[in-house]
C-alpha atoms as a PDB file:
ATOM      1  CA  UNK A   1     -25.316  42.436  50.839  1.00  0.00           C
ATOM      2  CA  UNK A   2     -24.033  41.774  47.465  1.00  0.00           C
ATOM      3  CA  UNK A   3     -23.275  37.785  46.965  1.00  0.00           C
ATOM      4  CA  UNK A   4     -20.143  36.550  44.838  1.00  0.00           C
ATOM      5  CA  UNK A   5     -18.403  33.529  43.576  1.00  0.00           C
ATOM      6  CA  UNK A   6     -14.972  32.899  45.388  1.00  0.00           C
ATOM      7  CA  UNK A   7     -13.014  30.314  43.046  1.00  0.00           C
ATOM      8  CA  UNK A   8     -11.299  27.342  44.021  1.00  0.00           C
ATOM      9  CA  UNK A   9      -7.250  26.947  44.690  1.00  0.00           C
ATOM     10  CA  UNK A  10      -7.521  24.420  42.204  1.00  0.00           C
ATOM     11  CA  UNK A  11      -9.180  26.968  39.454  1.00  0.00           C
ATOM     12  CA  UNK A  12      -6.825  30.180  40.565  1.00  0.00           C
ATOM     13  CA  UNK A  13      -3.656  28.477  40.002  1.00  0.00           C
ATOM     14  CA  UNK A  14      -5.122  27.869  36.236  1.00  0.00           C
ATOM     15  CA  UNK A  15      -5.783  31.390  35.855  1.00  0.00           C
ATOM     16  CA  UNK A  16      -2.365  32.274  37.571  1.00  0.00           C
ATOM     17  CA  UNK A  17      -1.166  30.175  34.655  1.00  0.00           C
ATOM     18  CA  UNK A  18      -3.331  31.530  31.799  1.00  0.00           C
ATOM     19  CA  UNK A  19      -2.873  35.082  32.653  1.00  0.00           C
ATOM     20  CA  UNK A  20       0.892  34.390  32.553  1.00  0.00           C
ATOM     21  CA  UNK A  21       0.946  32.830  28.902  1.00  0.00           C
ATOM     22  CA  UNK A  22       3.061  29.968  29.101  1.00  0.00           C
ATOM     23  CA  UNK A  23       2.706  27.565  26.929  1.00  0.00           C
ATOM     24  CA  UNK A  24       0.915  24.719  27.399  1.00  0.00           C
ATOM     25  CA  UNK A  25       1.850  21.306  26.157  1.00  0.00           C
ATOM     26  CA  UNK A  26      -1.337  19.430  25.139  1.00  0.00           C
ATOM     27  CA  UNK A  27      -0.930  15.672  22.875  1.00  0.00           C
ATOM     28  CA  UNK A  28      -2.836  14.866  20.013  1.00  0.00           C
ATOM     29  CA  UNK A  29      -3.263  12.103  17.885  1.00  0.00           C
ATOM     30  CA  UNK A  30      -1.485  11.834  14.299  1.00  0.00           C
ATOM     31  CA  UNK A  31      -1.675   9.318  11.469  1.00  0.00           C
ATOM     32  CA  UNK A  32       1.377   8.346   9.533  1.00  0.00           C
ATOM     33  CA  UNK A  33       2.294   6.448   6.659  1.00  0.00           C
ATOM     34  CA  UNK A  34       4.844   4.491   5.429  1.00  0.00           C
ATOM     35  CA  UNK A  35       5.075   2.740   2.472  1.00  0.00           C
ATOM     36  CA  UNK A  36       7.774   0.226   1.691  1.00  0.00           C
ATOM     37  CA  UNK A  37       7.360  -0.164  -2.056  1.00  0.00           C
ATOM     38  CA  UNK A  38       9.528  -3.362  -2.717  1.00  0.00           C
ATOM     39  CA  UNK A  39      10.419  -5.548  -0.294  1.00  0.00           C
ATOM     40  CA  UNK A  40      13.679  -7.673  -0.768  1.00  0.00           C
ATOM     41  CA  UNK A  41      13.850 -10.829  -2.285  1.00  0.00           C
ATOM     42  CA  UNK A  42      14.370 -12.686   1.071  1.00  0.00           C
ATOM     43  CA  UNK A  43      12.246 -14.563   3.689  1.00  0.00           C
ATOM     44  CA  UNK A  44      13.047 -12.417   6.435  1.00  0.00           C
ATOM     45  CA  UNK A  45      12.776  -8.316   6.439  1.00  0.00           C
ATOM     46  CA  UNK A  46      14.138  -6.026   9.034  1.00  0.00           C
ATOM     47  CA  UNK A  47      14.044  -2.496   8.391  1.00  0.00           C
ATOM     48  CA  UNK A  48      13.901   0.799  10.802  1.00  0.00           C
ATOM     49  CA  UNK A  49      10.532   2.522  10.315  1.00  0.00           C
ATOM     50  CA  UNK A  50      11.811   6.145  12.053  1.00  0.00           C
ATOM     51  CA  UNK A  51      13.435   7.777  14.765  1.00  0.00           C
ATOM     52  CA  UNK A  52      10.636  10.057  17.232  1.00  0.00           C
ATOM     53  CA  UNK A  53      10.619  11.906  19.856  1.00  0.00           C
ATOM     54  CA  UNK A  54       8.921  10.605  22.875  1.00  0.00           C
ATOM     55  CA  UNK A  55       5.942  12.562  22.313  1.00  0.00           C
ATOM     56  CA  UNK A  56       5.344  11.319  18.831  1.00  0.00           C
ATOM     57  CA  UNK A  57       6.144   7.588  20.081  1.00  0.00           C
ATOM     58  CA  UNK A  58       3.351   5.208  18.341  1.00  0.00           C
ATOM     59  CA  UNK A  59       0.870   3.697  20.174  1.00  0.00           C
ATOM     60  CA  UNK A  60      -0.697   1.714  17.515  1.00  0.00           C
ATOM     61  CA  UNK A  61       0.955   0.000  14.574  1.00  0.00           C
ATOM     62  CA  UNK A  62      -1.229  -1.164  11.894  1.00  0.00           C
ATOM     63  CA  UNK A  63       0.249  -3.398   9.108  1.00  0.00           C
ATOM     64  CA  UNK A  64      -1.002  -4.453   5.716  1.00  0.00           C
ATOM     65  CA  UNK A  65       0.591  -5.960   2.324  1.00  0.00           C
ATOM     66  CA  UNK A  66      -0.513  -5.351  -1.072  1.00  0.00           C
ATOM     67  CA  UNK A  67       0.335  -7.298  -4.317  1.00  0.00           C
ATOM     68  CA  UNK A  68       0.147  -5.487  -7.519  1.00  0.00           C
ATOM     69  CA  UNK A  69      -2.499  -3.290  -6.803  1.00  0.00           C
ATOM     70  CA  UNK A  70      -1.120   0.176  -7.758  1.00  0.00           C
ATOM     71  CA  UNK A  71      -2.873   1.147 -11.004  1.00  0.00           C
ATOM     72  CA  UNK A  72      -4.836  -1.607 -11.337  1.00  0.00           C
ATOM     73  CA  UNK A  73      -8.106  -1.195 -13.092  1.00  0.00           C
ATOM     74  CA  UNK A  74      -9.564  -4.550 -12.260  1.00  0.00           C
ATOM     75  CA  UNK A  75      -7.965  -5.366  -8.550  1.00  0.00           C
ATOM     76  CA  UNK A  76      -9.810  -3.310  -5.095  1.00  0.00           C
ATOM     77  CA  UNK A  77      -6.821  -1.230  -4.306  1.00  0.00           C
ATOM     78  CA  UNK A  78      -8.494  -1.001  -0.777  1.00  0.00           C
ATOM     79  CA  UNK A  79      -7.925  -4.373  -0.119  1.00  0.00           C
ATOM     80  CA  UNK A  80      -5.114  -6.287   1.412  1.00  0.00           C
ATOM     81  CA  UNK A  81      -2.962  -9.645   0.996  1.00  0.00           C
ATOM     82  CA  UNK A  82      -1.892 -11.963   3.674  1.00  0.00           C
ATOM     83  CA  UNK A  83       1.191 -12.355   2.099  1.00  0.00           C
ATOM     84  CA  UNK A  84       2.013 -15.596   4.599  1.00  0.00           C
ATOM     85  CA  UNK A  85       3.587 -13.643   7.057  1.00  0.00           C
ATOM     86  CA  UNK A  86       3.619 -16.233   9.723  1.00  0.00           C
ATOM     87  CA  UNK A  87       6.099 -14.084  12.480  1.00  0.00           C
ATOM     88  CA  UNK A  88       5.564  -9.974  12.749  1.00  0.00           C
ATOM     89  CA  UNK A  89       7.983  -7.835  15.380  1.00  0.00           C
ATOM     90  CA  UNK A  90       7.866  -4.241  16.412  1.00  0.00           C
ATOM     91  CA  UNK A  91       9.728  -3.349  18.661  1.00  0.00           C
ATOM     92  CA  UNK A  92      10.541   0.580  20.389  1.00  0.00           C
ATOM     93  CA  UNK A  93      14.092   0.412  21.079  1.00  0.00           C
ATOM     94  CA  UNK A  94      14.665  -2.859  22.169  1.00  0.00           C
ATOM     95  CA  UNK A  95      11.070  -3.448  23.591  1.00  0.00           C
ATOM     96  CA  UNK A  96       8.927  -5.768  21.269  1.00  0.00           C
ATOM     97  CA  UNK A  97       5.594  -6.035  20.557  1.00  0.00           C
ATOM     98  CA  UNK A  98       3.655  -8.205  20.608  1.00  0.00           C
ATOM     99  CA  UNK A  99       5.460  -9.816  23.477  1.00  0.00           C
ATOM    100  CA  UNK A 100       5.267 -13.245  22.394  1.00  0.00           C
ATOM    101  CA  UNK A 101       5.475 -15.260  19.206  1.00  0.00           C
ATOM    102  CA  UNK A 102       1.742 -15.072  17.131  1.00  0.00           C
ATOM    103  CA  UNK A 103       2.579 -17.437  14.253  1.00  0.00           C
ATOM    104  CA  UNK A 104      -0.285 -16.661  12.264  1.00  0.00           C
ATOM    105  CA  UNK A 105      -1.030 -19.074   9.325  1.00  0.00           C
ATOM    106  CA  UNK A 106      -3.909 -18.308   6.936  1.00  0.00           C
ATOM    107  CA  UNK A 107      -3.541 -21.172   5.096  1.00  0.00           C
ATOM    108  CA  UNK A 108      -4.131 -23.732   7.603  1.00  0.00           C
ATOM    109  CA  UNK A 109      -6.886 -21.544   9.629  1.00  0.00           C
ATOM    110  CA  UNK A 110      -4.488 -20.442  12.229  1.00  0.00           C
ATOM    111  CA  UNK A 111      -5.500 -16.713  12.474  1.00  0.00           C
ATOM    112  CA  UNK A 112      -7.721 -16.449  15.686  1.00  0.00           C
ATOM    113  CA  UNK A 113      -4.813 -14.081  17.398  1.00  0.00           C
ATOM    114  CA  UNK A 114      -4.822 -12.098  14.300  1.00  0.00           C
ATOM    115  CA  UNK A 115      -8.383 -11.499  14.538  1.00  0.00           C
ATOM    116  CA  UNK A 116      -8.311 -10.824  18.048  1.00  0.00           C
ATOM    117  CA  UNK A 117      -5.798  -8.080  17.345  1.00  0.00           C
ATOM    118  CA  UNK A 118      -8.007  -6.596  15.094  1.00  0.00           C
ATOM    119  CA  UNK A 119     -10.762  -6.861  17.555  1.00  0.00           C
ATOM    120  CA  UNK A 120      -8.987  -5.392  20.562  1.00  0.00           C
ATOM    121  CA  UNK A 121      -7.790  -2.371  18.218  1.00  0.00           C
ATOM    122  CA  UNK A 122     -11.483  -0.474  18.612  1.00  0.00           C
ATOM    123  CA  UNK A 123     -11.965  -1.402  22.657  1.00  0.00           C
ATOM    124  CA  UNK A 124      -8.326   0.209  23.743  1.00  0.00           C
ATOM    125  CA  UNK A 125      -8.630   2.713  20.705  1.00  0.00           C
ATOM    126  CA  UNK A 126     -12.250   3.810  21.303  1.00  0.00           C
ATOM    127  CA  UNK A 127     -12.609   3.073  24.918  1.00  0.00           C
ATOM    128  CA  UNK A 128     -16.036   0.627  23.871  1.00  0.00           C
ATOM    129  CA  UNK A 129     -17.222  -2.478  23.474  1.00  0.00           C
ATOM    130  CA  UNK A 130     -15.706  -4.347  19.712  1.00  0.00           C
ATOM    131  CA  UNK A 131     -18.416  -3.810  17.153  1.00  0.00           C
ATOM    132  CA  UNK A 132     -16.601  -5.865  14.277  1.00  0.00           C
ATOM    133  CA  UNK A 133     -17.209  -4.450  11.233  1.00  0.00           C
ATOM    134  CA  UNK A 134     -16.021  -7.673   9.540  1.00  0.00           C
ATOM    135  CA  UNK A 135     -16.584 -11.402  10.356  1.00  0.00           C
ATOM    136  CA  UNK A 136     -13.737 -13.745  11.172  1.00  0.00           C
ATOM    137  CA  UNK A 137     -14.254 -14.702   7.447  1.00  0.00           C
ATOM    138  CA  UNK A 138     -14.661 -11.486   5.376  1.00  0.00           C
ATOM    139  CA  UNK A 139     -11.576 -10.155   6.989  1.00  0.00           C
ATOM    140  CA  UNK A 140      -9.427 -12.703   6.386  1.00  0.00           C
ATOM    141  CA  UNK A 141     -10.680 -12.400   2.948  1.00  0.00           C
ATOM    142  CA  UNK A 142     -10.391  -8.843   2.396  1.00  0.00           C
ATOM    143  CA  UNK A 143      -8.684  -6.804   4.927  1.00  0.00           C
ATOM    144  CA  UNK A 144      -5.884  -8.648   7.010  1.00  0.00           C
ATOM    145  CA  UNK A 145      -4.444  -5.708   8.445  1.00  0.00           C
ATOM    146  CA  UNK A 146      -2.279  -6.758  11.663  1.00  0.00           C
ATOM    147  CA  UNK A 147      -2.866  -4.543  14.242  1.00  0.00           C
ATOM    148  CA  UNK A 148      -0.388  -4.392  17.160  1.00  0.00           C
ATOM    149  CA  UNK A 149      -0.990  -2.316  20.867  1.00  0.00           C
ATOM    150  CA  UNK A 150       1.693  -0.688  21.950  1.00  0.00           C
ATOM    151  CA  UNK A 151      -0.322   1.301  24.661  1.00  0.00           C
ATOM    152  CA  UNK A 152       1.726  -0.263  27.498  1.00  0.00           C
ATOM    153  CA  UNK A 153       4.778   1.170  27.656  1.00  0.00           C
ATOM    154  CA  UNK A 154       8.218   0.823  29.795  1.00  0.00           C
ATOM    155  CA  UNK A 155       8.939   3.711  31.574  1.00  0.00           C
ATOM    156  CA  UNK A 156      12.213   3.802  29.899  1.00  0.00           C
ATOM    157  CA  UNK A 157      10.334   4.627  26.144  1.00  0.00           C
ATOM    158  CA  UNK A 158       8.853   8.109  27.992  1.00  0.00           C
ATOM    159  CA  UNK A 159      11.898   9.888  28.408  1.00  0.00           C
ATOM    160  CA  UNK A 160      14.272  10.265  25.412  1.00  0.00           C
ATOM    161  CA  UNK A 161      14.254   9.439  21.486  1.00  0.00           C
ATOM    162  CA  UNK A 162      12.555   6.163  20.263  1.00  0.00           C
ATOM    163  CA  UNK A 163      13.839   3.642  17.338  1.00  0.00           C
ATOM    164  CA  UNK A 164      10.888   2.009  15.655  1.00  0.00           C
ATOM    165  CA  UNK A 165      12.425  -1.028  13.585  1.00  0.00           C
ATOM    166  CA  UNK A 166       9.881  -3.715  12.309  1.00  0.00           C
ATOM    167  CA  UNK A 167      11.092  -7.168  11.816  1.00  0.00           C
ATOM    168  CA  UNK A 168       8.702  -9.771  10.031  1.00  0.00           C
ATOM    169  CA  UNK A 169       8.999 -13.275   8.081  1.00  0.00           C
ATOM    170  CA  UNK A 170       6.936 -15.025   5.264  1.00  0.00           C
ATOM    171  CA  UNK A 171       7.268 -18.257   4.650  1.00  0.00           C
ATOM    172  CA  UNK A 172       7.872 -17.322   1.032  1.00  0.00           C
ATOM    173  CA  UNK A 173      10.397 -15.332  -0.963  1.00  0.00           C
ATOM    174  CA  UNK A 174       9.084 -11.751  -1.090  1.00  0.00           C
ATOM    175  CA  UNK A 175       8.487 -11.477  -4.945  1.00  0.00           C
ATOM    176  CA  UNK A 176       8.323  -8.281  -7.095  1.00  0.00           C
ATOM    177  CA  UNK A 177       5.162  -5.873  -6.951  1.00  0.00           C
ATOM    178  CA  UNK A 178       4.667  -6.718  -3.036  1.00  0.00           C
ATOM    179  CA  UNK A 179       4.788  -3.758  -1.322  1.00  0.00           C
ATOM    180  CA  UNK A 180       3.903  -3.112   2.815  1.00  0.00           C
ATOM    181  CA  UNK A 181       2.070  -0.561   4.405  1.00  0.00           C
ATOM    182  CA  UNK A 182       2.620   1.171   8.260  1.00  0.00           C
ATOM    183  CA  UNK A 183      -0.235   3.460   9.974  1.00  0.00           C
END
């Protein structure tokens, strides 16, 4: 008697599948950028980042101002400013993240949310433990990227197209050569 492997139900409907070539939606990860190159001379800035699909809907938004550091010899274009940017929005049609106000304030060393955001970013991203990279201090020094999770999701965002619009305020006019960045 010759033995032989009988496959599962579970495996022959895949090869039922395969041997039919249909095609086979699979998701991947992309990175885009936008770049906002001057910002209005205002207090408050609401702008629509793009329109997507619902397969292309973000999951992560990361954040960051610069100030005059395009073609600058003697400035670390890899850094970023804090701008004071005490209130930051996203929202995906009209859900918002994050969810409730963060009033961050660098200036008077109120910045543990924005830290935490930063924190949180490599668990959910990664699926790990936070290794910080950075301390508290040396990022709000020289990287004070906000980071916001939009991983949780209504059901109402999975079917359909999706408006990203990005509302923020400083505390200051916006001035010439500030510029903000979107991942």
């Amino acid at each position: 008697m010759l033995p032989y492997i009988k496959p599962a139900d579970t495996q022959k409907v895949l090869l039922n599948q395969i041997s039919k070539d249909t095609e086979v939606p699979i998701s991947f990860r992309s990175w885009e950028l936008y770049e906002y190159p001057l910002l209005p001379s205002t207090t408050k800035h609401v702008s629509t980042v793009k329109c997507s699909t619902q397969l292309k809907r973000p999951r992560y938004v990361i954040l960051g101002f610069k100030i005059a550091r395009n073609n600058q010899g003697l400035k670390d274009a890899s850094a970023f400013d804090h701008c004071n940017v005490p209130e930051i929005k996203l929202f995906l049609n009209s859900q918002s993240y994050p969810y409730g106000n963060v009033n961050f304030d660098i200036a008077h060393n109120q910045s543990a949310l924005l830290y935490d955001m930063h924190t949180s970013f490599q668990a959910s991203y990664y699926h790990k433990e936070p290794e910080p990279l950075l301390s508290r201090a040396d990022f709000l020094k020289t990287a004070p990227p906000i980071v916001i999770d939009c991983c949780k999701q209504n059901e109402f965002l999975k079917s359909g197209a999706v408006v990203i619009r990005q509302e923020f305020q400083s505390s200051e006019i916006f001035y010439p050569n500030k510029k903000r960045l979107l991942l």
